[in-house]
Every structure is written in C-alpha cells, then in structure tokens.
N, C-alpha and C. Protein backbone atom coordinates (compact mmCIF):
# COMPACT_ATOMS: atom_id res chain seq x y z
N UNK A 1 -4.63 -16.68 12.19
CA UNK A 1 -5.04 -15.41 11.63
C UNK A 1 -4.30 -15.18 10.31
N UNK A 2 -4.98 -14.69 9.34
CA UNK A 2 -4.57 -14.91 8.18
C UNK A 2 -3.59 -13.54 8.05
N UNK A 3 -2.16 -13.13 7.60
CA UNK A 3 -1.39 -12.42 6.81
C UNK A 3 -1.11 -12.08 5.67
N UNK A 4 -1.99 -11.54 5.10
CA UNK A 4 -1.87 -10.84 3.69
C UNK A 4 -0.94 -9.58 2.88
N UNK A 5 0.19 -10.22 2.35
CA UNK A 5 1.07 -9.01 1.85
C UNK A 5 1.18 -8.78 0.14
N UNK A 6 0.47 -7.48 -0.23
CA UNK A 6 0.73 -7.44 -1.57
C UNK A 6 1.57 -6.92 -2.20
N UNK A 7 1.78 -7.19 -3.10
CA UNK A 7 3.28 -7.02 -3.38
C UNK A 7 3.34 -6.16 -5.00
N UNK A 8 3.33 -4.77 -5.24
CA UNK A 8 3.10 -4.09 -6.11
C UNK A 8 3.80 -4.51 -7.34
N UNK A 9 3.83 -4.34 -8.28
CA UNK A 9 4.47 -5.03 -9.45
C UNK A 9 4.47 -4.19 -11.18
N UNK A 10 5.31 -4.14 -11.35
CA UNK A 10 5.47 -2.78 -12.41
C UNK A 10 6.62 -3.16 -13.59
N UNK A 11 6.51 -2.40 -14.65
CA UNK A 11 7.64 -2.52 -15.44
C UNK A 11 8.73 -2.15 -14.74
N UNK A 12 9.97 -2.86 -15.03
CA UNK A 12 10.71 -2.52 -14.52
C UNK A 12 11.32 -2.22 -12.99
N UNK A 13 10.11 -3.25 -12.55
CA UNK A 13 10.80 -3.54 -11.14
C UNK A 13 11.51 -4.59 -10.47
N UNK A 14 12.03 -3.69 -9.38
CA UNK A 14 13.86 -5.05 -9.33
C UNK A 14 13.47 -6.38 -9.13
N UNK A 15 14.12 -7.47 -9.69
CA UNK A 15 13.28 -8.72 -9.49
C UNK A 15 13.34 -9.18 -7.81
N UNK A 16 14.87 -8.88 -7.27
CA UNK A 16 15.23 -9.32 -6.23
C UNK A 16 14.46 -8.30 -4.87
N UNK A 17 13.96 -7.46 -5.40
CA UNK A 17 13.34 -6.54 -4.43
C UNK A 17 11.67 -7.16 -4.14
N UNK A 18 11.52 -7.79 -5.60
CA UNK A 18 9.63 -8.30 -5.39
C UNK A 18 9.82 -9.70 -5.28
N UNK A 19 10.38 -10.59 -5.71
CA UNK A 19 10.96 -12.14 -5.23
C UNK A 19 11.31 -12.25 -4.35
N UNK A 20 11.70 -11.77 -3.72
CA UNK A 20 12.65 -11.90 -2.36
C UNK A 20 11.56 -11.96 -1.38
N UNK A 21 10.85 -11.24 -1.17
CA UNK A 21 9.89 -11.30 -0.53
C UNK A 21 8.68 -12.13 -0.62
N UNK A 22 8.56 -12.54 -1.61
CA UNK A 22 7.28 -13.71 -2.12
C UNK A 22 8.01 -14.57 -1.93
N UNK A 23 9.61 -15.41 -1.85
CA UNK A 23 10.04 -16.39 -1.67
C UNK A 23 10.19 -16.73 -0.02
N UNK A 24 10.38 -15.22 0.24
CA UNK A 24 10.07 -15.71 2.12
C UNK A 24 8.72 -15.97 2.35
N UNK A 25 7.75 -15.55 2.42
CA UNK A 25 6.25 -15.83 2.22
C UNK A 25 6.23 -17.35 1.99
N UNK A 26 6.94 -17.58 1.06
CA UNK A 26 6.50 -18.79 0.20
C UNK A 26 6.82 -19.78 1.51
N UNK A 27 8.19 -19.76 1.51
CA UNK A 27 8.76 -20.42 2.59
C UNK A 27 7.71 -20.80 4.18
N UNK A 28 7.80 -19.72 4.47
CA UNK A 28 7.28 -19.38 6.26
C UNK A 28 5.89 -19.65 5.67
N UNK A 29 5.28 -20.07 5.01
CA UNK A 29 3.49 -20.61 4.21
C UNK A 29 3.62 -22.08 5.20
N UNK A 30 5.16 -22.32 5.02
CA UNK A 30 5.26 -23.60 5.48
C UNK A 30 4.77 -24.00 6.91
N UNK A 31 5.06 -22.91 7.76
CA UNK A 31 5.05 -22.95 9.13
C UNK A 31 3.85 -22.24 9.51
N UNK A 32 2.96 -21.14 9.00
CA UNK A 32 2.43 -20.54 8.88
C UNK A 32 1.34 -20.72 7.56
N UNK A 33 0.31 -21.63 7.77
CA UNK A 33 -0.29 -21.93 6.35
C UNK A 33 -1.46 -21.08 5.85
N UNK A 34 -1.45 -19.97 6.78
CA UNK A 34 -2.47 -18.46 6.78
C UNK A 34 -1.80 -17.48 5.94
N UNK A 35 -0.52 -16.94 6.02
CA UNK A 35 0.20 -16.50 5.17
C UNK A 35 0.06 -16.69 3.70
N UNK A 36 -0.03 -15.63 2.96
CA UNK A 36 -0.37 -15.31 1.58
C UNK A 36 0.44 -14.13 1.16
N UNK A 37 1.08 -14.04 0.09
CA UNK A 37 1.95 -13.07 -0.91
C UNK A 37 1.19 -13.01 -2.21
N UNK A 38 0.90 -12.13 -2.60
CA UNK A 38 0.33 -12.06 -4.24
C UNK A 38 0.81 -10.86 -4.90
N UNK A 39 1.00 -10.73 -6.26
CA UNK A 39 1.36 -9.79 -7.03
C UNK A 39 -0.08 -8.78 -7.27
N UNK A 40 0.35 -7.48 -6.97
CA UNK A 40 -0.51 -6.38 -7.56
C UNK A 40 -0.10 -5.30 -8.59
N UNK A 41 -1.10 -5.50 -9.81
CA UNK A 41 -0.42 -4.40 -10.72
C UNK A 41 -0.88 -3.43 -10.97
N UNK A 42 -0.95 -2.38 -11.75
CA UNK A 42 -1.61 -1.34 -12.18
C UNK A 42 -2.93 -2.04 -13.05
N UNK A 43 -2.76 -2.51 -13.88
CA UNK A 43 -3.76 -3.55 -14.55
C UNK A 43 -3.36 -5.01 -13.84
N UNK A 44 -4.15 -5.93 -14.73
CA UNK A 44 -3.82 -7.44 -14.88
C UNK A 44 -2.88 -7.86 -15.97
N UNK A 45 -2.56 -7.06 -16.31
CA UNK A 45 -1.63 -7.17 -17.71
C UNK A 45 -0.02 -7.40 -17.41
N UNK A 46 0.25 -8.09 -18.21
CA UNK A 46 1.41 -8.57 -17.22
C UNK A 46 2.66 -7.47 -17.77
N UNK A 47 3.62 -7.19 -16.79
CA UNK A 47 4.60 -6.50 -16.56
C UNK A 47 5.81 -7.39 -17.26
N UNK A 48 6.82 -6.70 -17.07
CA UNK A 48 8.36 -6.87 -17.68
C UNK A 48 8.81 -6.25 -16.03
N UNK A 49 9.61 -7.36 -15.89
CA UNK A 49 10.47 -6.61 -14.73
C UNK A 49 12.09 -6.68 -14.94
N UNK A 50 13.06 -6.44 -14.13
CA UNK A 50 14.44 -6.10 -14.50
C UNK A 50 14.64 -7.89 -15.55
N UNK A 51 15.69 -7.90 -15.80
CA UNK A 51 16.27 -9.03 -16.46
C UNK A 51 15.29 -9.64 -17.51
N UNK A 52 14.25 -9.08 -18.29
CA UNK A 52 13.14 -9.34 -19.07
C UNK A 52 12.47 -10.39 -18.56
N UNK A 53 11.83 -10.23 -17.13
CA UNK A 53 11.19 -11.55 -16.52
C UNK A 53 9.88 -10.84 -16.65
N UNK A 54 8.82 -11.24 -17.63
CA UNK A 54 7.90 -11.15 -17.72
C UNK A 54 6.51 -11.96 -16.20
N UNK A 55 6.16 -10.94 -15.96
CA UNK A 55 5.33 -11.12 -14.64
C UNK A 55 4.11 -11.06 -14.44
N UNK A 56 2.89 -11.65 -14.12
CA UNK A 56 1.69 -11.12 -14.37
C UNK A 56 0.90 -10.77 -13.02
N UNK A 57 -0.13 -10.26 -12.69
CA UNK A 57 0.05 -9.66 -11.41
C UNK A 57 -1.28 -10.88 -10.96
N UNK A 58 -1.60 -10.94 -9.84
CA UNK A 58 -2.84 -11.83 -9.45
C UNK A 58 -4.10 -10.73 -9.23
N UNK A 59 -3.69 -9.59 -8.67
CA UNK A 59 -4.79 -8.42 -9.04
C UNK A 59 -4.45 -6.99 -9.24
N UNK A 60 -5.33 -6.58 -9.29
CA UNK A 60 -5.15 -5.21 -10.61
C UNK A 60 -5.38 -4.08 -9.08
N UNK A 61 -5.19 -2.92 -9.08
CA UNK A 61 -5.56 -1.54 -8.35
C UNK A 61 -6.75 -1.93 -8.08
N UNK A 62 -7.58 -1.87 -9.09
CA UNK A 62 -8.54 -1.60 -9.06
C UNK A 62 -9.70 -2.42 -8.44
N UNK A 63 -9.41 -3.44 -8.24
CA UNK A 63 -9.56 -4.67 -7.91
C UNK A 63 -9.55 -4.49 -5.85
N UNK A 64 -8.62 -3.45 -5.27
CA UNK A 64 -8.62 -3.55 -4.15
C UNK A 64 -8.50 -4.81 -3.09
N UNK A 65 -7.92 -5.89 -3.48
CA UNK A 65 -7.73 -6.99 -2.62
C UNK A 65 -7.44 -6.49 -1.11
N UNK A 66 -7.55 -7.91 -0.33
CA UNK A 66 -7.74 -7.15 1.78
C UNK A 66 -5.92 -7.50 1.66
N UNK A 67 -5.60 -6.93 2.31
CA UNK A 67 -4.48 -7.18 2.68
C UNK A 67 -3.72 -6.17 3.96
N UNK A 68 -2.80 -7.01 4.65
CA UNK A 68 -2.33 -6.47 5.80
C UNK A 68 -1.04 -5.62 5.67
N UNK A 69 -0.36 -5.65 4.53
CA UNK A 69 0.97 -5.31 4.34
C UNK A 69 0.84 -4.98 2.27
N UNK A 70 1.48 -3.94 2.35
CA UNK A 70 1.73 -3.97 0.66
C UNK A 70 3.28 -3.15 0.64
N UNK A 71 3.72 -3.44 -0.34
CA UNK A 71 4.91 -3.44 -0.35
C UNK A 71 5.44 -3.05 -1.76
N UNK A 72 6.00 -2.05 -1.99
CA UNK A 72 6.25 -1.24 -3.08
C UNK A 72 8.24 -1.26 -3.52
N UNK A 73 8.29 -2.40 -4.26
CA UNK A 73 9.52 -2.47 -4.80
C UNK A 73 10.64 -1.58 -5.65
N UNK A 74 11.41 -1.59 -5.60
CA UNK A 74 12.34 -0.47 -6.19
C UNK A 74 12.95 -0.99 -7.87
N UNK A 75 13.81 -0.13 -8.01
CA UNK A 75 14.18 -0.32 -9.87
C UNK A 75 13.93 0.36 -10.55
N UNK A 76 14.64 0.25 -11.85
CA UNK A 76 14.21 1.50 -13.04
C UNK A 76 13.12 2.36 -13.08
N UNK A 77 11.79 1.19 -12.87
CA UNK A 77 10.13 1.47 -13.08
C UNK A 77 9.87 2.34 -12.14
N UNK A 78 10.59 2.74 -11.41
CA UNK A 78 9.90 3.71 -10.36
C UNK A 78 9.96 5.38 -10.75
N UNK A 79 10.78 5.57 -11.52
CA UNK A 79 10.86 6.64 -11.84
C UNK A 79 9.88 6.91 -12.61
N UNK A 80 8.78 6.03 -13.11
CA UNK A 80 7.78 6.11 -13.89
C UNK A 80 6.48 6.10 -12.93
N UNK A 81 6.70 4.83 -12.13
CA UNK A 81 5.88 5.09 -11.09
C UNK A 81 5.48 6.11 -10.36
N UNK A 82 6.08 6.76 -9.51
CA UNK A 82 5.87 7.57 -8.74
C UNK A 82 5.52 8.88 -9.27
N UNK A 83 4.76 9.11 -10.47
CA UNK A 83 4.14 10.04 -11.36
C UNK A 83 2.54 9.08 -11.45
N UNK A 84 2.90 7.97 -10.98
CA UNK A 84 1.33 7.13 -11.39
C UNK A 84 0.26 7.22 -10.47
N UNK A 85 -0.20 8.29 -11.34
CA UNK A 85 -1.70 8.50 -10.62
C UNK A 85 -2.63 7.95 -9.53
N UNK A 86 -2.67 6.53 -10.28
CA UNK A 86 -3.47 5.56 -9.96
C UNK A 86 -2.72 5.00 -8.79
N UNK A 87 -2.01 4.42 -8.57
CA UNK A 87 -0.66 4.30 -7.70
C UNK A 87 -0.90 4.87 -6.54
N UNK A 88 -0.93 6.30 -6.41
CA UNK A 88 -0.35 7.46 -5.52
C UNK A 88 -2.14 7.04 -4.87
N UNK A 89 -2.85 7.47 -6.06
CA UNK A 89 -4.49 7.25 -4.84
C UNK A 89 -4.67 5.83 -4.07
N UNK A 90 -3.81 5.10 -5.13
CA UNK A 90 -4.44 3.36 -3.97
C UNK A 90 -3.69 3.71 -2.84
N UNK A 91 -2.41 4.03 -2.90
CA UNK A 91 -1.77 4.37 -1.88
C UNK A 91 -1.92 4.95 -0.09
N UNK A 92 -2.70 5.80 -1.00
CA UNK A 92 -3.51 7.23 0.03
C UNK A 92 -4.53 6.77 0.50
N UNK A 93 -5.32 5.69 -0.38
CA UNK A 93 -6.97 5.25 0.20
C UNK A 93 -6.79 4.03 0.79
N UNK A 94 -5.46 3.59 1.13
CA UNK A 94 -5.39 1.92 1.74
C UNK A 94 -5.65 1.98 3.17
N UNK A 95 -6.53 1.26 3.93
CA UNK A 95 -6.90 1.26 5.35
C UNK A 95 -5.66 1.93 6.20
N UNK A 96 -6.26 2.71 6.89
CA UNK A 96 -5.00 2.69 8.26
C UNK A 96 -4.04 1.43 8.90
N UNK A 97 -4.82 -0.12 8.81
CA UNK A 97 -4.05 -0.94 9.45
C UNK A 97 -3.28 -1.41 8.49
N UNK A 98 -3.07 -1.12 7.39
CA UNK A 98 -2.23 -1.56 6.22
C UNK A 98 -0.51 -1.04 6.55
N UNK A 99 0.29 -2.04 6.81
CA UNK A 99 1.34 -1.67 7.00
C UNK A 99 2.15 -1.39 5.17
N UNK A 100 2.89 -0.01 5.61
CA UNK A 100 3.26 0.05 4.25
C UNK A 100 4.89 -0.19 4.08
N UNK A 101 4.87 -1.14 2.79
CA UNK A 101 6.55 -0.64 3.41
C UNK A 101 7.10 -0.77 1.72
N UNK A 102 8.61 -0.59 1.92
CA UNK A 102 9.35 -0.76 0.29
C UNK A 102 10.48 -1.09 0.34
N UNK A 103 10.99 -1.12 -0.85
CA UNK A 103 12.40 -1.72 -1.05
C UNK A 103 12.90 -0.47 -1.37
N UNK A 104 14.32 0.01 -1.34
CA UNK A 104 15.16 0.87 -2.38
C UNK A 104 14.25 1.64 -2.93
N UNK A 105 13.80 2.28 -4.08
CA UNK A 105 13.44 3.22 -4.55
C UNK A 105 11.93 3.04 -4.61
N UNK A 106 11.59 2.22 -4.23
CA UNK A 106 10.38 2.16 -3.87
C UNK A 106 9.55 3.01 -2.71
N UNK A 107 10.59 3.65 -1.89
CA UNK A 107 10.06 4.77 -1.44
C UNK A 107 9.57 6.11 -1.50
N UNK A 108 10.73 5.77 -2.95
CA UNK A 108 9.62 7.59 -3.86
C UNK A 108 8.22 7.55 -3.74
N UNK A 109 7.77 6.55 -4.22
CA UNK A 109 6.31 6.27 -4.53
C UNK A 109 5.55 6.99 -2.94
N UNK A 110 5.59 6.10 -2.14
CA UNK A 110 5.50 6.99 -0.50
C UNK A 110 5.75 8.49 -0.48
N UNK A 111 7.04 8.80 -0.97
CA UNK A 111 7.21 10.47 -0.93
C UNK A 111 5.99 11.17 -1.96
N UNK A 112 6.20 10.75 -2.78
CA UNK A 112 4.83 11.73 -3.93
C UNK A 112 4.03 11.37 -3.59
N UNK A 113 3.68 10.29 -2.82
CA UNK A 113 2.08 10.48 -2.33
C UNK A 113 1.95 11.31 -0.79
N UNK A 114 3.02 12.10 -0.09
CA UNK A 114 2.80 12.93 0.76
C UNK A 114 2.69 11.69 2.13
N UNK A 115 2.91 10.50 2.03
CA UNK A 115 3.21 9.99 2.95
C UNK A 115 4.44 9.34 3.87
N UNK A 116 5.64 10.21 3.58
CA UNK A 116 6.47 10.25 4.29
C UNK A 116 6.81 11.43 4.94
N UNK A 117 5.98 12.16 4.66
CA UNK A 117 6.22 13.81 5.16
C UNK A 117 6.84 13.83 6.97
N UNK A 118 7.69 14.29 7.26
CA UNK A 118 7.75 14.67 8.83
C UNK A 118 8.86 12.72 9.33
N UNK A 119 8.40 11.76 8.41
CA UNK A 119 9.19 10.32 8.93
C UNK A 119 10.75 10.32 8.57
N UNK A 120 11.35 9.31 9.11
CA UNK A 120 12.61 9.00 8.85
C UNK A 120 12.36 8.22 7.80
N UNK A 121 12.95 8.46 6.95
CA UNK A 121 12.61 7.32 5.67
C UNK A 121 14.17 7.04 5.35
N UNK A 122 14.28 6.01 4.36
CA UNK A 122 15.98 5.45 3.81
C UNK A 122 15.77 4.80 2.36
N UNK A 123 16.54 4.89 1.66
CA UNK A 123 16.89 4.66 0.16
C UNK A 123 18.10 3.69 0.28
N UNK A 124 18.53 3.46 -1.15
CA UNK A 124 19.39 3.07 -1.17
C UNK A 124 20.62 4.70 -1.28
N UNK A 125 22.00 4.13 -1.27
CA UNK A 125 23.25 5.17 -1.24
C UNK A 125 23.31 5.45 -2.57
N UNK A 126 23.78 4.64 -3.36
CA UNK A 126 24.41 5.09 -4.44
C UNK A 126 23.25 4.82 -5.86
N UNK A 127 23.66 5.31 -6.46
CA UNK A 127 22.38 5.84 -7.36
C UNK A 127 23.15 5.24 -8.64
N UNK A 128 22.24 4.67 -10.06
CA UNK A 128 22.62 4.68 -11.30
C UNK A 128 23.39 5.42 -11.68
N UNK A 129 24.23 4.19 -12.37
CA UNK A 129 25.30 5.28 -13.45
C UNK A 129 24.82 5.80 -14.50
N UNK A 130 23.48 6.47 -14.76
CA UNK A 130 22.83 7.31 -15.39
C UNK A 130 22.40 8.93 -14.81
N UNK A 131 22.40 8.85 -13.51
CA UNK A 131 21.81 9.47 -13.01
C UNK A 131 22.73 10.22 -11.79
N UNK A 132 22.33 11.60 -11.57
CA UNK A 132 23.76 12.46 -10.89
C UNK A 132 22.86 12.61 -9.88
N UNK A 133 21.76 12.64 -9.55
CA UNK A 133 21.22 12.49 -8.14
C UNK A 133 21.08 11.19 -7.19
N UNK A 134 21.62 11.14 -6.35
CA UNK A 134 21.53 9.88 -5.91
C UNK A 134 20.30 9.57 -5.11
N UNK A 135 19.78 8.74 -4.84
CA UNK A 135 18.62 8.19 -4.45
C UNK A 135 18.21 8.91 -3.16
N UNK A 136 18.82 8.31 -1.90
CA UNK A 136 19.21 9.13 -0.87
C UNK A 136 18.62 10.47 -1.00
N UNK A 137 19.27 11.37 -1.71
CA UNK A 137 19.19 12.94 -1.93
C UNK A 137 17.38 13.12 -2.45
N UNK A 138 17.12 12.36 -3.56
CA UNK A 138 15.87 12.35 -4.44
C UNK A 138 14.61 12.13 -3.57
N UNK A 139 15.18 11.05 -2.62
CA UNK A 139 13.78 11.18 -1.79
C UNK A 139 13.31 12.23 -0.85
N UNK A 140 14.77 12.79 -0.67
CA UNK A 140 14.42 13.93 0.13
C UNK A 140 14.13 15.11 -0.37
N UNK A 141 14.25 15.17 -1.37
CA UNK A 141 13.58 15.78 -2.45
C UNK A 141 12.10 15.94 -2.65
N UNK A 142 11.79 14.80 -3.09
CA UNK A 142 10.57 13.97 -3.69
C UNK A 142 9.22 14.28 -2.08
N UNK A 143 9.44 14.11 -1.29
CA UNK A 143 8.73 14.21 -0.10
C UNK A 143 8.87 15.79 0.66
N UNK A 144 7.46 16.18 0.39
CA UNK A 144 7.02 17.67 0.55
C UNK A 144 7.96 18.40 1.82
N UNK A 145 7.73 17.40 2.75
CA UNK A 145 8.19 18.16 4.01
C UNK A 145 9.76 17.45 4.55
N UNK A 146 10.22 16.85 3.51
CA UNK A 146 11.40 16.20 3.59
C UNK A 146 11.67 15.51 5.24
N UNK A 147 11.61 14.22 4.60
CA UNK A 147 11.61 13.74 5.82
C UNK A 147 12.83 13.71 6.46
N UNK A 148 13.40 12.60 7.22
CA UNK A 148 14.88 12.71 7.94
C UNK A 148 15.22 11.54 7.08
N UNK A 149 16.49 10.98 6.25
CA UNK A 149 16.39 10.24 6.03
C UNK A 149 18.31 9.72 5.68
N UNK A 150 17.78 8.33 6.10
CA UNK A 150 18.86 7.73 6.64
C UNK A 150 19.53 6.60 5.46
N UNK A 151 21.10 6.47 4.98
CA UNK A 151 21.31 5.70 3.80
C UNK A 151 21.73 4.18 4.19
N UNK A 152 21.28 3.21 3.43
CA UNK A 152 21.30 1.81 3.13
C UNK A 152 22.56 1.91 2.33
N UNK A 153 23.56 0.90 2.38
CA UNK A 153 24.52 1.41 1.44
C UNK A 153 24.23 -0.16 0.59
C-alpha cells in the first residue's frame, strides 16, 4: 500500500526540519518501495530555505497531489507563512484521512488555520534572539481557542 507524505516547502524553511524527513523516507523506500516523500510549494518556483539552499518543490498547492501525510516545517518562513492565504485553505480543504503534522514552528500554520483549536499542541521552548515571544507562548496565542500546549526544549 502506497504512503504518501508531502512535505510543504517555503522560503525560509529549516533545512533540518524538511530533510530530515525526506532522508528517512528516502531510507525506509528501501524496505518499503511504496513509500514516497515529495516537496510541496506555494508555486513551482523554487524556494530559498535556511543556509541559502535553494529548493524546488515537485508540486505546487494548487496542483493538489494524493497524499497520506503532509507535513509543515518550521523556521524563519513561517512567520510569513502562517498569514498565507493559500496555505491556510489547502490546509482546511485536505481530506479527513490526511494525517497532519509539523516540525517546530510549523505549527502556527495549524493554529491560524483554526485547526488546533481545543488540541494539545507543542512548539519548540526557546524562541529567536530576535524575538521576545517565545514560540511556546505564540502558538498559544496564534490558535483561537488556545489549545493545551506542551514545550519541546
């Protein structure tokens, strides 16, 4: 049975948060030759992610590929993200059996789209040395009905 996980992809997202996961994929492909990981972007246009690793996505939003799992990575770009329109509706319109999940700040994206409302959700602890809200705090913020939420340190 085939396993399909897409893997969202944005400026400025952590490399080790969206690699990490396409390199396990990659791996367990081995044992599992149904298994598939692909990059999804806002367009097809390729992204910049942390460390200037230019990235290009295999499909676009709009594009709607099947997939069983999508997975929304954390990093700078999210603070941009989770204002993205387009984003927040694929989000909201993805099948019920679509498991959703994220890395680190990749859970804002979930909170502004009103789908962590009432869950335990978790961030990372400590937040940029730019920034006086820490992550942790922001999502509970960020999510209408504030969920319960628990810190990753």
């Amino acid at each position: 049975m085939a396993r399909r996980l897409g893997v969202y992809i944005f400026n400025g997202a952590e490399v080790i948060d969206w690699a990490g996961p396409i390199g396990v994929f990659a791996v367990a492909r081995r044992l599992e030759p149904e298994l598939e990981a692909f990059l999804i972007g806002d367009s097809l246009a390729p992204v910049m992610a942390t460390g200037n690793l230019s990235v290009n996505p295999k499909y676009s939003l709009d594009q709607h590929p099947d997939l069983d799992a999508f997975l929304i990575p954390g990093g700078i770009g999210t603070r941009a993200e989770m204002h993205n329109g387009r984003l927040l509706d694929y989000v909201k319109t993805l099948p019920a059996k679509t498991l959703l999940t994220s890395v680190c700040t990749g859970s804002w994206v979930y909170g502004m789209a009103g789908l962590l409302d009432g869950l335990a959700a978790t961030n990372r602890k400590n937040g940029d040395p730019s920034e006086k809200l820490i992550p942790l705090d922001r999502l509970a913020q960020i999510s209408p009905l504030k969920p319960s939420s628990t810190a990753i340190v």
